[in-house]
C-alpha atoms as a PDB file:
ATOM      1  CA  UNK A   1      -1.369  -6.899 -10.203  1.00  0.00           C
ATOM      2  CA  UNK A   2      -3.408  -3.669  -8.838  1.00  0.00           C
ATOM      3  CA  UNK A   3      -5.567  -4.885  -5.811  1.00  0.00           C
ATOM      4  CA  UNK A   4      -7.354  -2.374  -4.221  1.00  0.00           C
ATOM      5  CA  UNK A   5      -8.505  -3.075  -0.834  1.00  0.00           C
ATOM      6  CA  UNK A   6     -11.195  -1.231   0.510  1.00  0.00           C
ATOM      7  CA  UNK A   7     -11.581   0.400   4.306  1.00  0.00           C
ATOM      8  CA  UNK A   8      -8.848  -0.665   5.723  1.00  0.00           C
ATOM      9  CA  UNK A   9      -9.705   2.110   7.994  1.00  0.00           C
ATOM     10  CA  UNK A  10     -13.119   3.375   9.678  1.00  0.00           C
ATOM     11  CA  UNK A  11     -14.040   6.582   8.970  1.00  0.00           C
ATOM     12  CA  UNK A  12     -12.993   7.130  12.980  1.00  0.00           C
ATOM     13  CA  UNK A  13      -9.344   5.330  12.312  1.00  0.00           C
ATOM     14  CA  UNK A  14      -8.803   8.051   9.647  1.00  0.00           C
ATOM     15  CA  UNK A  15      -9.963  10.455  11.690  1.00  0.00           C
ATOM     16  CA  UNK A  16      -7.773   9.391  14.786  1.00  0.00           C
ATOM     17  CA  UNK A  17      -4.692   9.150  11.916  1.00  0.00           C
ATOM     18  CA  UNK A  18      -5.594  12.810  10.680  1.00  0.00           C
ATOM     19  CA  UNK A  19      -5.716  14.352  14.108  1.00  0.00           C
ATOM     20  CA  UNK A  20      -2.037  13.273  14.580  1.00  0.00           C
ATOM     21  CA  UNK A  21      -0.401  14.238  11.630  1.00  0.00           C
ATOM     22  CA  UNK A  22      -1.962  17.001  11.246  1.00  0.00           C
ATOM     23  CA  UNK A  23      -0.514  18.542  14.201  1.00  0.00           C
ATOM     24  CA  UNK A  24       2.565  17.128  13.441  1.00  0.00           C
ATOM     25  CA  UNK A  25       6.197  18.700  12.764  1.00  0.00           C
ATOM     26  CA  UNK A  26       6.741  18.254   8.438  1.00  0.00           C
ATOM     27  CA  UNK A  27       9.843  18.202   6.331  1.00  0.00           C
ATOM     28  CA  UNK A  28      10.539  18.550   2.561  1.00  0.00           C
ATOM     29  CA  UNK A  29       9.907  15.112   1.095  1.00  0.00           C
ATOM     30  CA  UNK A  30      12.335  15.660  -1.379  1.00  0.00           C
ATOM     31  CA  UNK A  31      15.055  15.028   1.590  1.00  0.00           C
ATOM     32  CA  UNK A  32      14.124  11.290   1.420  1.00  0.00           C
ATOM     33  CA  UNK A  33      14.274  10.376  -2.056  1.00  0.00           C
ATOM     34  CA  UNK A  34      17.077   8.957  -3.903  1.00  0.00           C
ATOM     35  CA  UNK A  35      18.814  11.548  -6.474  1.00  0.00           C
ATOM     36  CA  UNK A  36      16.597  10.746  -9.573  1.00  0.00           C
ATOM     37  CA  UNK A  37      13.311  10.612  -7.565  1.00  0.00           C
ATOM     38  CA  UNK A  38      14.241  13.533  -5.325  1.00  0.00           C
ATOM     39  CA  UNK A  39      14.476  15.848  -8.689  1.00  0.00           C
ATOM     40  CA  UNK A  40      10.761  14.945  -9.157  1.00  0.00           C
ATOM     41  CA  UNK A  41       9.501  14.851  -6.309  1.00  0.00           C
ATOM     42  CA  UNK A  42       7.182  18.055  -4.335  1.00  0.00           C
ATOM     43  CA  UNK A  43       5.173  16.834  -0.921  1.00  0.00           C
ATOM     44  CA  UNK A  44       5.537  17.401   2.442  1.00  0.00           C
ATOM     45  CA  UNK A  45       6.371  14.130   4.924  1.00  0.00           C
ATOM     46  CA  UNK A  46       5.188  13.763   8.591  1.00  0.00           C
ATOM     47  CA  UNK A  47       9.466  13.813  10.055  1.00  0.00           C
ATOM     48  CA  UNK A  48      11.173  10.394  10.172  1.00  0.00           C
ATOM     49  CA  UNK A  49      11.725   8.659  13.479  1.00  0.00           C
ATOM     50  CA  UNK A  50       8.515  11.415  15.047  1.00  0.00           C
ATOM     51  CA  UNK A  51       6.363   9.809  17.738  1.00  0.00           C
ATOM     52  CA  UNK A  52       3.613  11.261  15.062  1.00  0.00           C
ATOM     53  CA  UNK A  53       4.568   9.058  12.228  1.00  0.00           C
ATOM     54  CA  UNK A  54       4.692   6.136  14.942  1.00  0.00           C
ATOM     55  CA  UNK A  55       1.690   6.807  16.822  1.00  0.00           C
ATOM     56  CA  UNK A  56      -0.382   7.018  13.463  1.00  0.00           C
ATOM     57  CA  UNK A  57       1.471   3.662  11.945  1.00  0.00           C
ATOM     58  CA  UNK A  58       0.357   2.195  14.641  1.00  0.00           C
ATOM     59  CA  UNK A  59      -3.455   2.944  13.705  1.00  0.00           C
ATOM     60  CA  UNK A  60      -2.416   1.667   9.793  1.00  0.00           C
ATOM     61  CA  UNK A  61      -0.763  -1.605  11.386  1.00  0.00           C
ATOM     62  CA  UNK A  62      -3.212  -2.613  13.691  1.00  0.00           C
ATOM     63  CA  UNK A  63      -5.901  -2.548  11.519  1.00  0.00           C
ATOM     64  CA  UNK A  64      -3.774  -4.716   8.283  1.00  0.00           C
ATOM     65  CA  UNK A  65      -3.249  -7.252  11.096  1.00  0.00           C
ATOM     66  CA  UNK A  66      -7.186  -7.761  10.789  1.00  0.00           C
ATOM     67  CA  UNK A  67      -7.915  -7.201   7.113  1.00  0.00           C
ATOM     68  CA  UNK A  68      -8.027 -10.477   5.583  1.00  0.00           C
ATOM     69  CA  UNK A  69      -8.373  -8.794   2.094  1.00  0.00           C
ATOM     70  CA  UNK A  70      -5.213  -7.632   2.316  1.00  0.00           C
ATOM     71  CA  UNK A  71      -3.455 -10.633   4.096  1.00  0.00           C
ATOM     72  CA  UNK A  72      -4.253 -13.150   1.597  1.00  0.00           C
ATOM     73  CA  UNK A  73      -3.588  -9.784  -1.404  1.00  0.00           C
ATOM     74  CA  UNK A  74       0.162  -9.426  -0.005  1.00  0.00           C
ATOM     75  CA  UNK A  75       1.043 -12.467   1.486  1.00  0.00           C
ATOM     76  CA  UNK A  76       3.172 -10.093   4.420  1.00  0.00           C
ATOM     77  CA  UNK A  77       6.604 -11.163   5.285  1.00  0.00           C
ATOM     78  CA  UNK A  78       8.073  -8.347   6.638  1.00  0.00           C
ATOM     79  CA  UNK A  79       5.931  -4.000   6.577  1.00  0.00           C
ATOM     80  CA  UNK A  80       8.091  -1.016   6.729  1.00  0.00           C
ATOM     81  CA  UNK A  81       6.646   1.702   9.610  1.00  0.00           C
ATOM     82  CA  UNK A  82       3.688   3.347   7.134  1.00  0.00           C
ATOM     83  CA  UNK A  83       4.896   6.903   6.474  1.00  0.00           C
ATOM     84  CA  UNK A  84       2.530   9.637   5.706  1.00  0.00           C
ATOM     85  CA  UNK A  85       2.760  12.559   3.447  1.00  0.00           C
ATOM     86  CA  UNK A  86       0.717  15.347   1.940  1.00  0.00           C
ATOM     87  CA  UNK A  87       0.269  17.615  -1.395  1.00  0.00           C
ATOM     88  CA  UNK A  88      -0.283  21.010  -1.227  1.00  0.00           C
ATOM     89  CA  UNK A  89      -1.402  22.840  -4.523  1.00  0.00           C
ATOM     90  CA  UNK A  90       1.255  22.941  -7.098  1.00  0.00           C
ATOM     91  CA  UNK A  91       3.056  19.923  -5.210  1.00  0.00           C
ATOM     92  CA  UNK A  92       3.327  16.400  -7.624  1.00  0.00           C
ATOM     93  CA  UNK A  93       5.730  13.565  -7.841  1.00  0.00           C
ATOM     94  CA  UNK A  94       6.910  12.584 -11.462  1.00  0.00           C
ATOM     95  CA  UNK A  95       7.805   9.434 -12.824  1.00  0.00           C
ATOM     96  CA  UNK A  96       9.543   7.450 -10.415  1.00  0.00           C
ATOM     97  CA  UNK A  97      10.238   3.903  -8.943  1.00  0.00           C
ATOM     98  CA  UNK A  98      10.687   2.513  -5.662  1.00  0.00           C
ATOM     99  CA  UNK A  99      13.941   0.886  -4.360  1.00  0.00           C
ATOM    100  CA  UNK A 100      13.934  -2.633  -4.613  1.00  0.00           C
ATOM    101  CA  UNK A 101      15.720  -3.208  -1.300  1.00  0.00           C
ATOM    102  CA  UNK A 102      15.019  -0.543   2.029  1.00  0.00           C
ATOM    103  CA  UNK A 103      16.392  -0.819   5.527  1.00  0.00           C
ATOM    104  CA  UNK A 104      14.103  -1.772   8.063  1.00  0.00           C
ATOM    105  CA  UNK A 105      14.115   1.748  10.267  1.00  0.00           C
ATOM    106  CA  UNK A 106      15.734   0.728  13.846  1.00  0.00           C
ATOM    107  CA  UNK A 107      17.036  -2.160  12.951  1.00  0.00           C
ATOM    108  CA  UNK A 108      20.301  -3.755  10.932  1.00  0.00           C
ATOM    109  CA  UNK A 109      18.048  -5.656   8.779  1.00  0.00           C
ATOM    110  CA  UNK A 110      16.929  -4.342   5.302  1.00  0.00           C
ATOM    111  CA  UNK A 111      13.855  -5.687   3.305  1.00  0.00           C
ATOM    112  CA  UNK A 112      12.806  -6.756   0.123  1.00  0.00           C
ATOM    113  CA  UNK A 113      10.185  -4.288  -1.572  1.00  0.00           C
ATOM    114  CA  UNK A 114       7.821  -6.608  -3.175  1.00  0.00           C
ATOM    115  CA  UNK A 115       4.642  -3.986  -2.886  1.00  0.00           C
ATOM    116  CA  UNK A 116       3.932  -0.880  -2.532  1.00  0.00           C
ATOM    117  CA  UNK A 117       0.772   0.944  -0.645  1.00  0.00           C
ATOM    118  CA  UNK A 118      -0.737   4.266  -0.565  1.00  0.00           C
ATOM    119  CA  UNK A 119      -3.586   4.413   1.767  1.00  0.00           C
ATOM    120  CA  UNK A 120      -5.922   7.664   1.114  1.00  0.00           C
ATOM    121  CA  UNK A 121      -6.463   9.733   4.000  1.00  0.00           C
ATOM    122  CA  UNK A 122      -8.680  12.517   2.372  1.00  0.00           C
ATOM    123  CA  UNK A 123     -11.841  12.419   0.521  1.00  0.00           C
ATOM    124  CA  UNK A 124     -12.088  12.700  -3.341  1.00  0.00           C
ATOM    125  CA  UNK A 125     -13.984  15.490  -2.813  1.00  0.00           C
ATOM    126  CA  UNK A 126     -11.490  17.435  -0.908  1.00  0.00           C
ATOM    127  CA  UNK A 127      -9.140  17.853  -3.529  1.00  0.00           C
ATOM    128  CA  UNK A 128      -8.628  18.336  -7.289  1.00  0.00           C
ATOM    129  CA  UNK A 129      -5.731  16.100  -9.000  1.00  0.00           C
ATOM    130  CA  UNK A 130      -3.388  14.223  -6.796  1.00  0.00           C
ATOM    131  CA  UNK A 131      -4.107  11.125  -8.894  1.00  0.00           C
ATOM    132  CA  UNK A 132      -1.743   8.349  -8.601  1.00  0.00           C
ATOM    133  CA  UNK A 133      -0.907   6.427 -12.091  1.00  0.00           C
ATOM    134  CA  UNK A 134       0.152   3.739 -12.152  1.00  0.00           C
ATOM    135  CA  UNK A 135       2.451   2.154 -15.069  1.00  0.00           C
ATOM    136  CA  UNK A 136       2.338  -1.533 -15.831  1.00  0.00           C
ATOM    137  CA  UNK A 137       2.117  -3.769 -18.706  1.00  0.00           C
ATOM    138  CA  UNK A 138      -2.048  -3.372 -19.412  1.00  0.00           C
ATOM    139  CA  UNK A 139      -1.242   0.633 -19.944  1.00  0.00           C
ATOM    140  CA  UNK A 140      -1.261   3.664 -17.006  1.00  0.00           C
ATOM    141  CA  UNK A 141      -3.697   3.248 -14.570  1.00  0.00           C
ATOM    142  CA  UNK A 142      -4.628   6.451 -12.244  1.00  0.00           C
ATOM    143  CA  UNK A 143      -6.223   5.888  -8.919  1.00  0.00           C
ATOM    144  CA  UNK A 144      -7.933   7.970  -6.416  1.00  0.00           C
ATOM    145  CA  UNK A 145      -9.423   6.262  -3.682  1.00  0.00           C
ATOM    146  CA  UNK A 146     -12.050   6.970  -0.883  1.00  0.00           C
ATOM    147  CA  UNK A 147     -10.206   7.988   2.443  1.00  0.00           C
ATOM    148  CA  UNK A 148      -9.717   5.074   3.759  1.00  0.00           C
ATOM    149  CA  UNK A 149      -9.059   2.468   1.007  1.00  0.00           C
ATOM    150  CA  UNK A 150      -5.858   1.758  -0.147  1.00  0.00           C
ATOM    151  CA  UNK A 151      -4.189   0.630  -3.618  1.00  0.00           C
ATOM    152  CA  UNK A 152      -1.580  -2.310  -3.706  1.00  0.00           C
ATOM    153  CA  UNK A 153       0.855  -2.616  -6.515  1.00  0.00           C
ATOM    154  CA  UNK A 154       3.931  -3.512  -7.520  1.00  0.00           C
ATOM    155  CA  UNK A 155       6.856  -2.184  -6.263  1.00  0.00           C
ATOM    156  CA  UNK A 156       9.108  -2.471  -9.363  1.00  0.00           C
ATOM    157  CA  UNK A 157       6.291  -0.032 -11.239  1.00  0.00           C
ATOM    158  CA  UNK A 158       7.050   2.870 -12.728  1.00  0.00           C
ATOM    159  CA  UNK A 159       4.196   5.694 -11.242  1.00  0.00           C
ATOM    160  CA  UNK A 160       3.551   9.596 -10.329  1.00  0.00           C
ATOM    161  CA  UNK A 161       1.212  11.739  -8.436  1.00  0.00           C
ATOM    162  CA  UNK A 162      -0.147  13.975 -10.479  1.00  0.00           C
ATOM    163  CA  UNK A 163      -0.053  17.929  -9.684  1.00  0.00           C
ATOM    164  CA  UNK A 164      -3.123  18.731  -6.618  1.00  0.00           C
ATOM    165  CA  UNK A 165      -4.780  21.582  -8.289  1.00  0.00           C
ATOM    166  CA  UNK A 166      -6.922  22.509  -5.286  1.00  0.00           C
ATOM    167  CA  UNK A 167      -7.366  21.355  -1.581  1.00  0.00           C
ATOM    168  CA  UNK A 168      -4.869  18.876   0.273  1.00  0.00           C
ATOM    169  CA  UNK A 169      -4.150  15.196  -0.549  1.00  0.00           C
ATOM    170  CA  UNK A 170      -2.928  13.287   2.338  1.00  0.00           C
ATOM    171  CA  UNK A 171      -2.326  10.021   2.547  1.00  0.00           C
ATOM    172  CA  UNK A 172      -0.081   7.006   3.738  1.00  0.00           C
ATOM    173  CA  UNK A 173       2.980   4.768   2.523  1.00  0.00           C
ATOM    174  CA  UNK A 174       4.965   2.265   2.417  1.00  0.00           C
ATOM    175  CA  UNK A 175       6.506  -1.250   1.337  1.00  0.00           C
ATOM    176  CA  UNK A 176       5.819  -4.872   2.191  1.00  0.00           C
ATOM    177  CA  UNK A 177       8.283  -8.013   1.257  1.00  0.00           C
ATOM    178  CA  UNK A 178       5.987 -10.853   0.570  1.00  0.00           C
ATOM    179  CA  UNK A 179       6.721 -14.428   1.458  1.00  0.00           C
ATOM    180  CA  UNK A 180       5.672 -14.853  -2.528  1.00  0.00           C
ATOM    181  CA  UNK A 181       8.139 -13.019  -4.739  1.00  0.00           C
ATOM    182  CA  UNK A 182       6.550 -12.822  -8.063  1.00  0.00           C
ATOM    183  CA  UNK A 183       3.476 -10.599  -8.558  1.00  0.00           C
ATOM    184  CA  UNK A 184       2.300 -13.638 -11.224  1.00  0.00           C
ATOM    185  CA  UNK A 185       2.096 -16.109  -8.377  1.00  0.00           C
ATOM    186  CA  UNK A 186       0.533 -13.440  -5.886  1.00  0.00           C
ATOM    187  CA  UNK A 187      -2.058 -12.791  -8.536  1.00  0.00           C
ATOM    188  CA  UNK A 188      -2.938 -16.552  -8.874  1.00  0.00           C
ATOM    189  CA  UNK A 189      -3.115 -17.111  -5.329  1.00  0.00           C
ATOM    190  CA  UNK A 190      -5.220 -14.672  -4.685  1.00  0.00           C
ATOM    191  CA  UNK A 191      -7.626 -15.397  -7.705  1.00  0.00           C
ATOM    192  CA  UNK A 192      -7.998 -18.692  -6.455  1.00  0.00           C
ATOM    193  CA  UNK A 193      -8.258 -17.794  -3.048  1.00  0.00           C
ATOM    194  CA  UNK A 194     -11.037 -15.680  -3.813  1.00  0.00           C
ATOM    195  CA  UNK A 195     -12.775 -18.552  -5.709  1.00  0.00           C
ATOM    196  CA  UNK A 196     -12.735 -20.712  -3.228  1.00  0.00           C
ATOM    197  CA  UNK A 197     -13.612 -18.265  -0.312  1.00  0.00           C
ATOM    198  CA  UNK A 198     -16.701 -17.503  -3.304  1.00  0.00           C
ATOM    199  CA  UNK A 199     -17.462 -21.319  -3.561  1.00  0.00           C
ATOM    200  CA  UNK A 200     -17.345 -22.725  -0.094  1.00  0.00           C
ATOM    201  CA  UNK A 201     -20.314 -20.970   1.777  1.00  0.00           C
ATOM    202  CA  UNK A 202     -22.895 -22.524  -0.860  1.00  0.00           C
ATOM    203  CA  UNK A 203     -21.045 -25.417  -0.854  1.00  0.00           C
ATOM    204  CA  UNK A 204     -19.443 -26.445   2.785  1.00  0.00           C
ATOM    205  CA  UNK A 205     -19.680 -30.063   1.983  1.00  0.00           C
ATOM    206  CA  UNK A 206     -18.633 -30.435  -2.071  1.00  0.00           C
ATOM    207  CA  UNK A 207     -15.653 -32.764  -2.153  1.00  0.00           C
ATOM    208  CA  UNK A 208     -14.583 -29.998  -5.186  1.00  0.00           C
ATOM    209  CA  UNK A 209     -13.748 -27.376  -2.446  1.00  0.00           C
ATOM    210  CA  UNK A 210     -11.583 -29.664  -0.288  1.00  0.00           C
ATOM    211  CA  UNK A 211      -9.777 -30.383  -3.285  1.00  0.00           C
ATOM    212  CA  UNK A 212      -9.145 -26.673  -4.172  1.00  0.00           C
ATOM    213  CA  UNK A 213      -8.038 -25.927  -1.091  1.00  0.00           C
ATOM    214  CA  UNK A 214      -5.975 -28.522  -1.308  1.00  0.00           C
ATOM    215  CA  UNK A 215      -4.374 -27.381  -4.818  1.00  0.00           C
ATOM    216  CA  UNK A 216      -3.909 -23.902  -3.219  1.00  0.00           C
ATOM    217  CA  UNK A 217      -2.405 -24.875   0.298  1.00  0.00           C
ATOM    218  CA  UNK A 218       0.261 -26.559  -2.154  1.00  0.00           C
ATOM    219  CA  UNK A 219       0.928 -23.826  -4.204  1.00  0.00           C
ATOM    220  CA  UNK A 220       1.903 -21.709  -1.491  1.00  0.00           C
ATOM    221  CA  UNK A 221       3.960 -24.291   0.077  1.00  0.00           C
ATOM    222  CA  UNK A 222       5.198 -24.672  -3.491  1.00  0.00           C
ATOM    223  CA  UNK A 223       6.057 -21.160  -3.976  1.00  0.00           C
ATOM    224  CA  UNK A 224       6.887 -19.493  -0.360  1.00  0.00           C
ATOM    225  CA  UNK A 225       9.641 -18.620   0.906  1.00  0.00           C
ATOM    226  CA  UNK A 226       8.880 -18.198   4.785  1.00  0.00           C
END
């Protein structure tokens, strides 16, 4: 399931994001790719552990704490810090996938990567290519997003950023473990979710709602694993 969720961040978030990592100290994002992805992969990546990367993911966090799109998208268990990285002309990543299981910076703990997210930090306009496709079973999808927005998808995808041809894409990253494994029950929940959240405004006192909200409640009792 590809959900995208739109403005997760004002226009003055992304602002307040770019003003940090712009000024901040880069490394080759190569250095924190497995051995297959790393031969693939050309970007830049605000340095690991920086108070730049943590002062920005702090922005990113804050503000999916209060977007109920994405809440009730994801289902969060557990985020990894966002990281942020950018594509200067001639820089791509090929066909790659994510690691199913990451540690949890700072901590002993590792994570499950359910989802992944890239939140777009510059405008459409701003640069030429720097599409991200994405592979599933419905065909290759690409997606280039509004500064701003952000794409969710599955984590066990394969996908690629295409080649930037002009400007500078920048943009954010990372994983989330959901407290619903499968992407088929994720996609469910959230389709009915949506229904009812559709439904129950014109219809606050229709027995039919109670009862759907009922059906979904159990489902995610059902199916959770919090």
């Amino acid at each position: 399931m590809l959900i995208t969720v739109p403005q997760v961040l004002s226009a003055h978030d992304v602002a307040a994001c770019r003003g940090i990592i712009d000024r901040a100290e880069w490394a080759d994002g190569s250095a924190t790719a497995g051995f297959q992805a790393a031969r693939v992969k050309r970007n830049a990546q605000v340095k690991a552990g920086s108070d730049a990367m943590r002062e920005a993911g702090k922005i990113v966090v804050t503000a999916l704490l209060h977007n109920e799109p994405f809440k009730s998208a994801a289902w969060p268990d557990k985020v990894h810090p966002p990281q942020f990285n950018r594509y200067s002309v001639g820089d791509g990543y090929g066909l790659h996938f994510d690691t199913a299981v990451i540690p949890l910076p700072g901590t002993p703990l590792r994570m499950r990567a359910d989802l992944s997210a890239t939140l777009f930090l510059s405008a459409p306009d701003d640069y030429d290519g720097g599409e991200l496709v994405i592979e599933d079973t419905y065909g290759r999808h690409s997606v280039k997003l509004p500064a701003g927005d952000m794409i969710l998808y599955p984590a066990g995808s394969l996908h690629k950023v295409l080649p930037v041809t002009r400007g500078v894409r920048v943009g954010c990253f990372f994983w989330i473990q959901s407290a619903i494994r499968e992407d088929s029950k994720r996609a469910m929940l959230f389709e009915l979710g949506s229904a009812i959240d559709s439904i129950a405004p014109r219809l606050p006192d229709d027995e039919a709602v109670a009862r759907l909200t009922c059906a979904y409640q159990n489902l995610l009792r059902l199916w959770s694993e919090v």
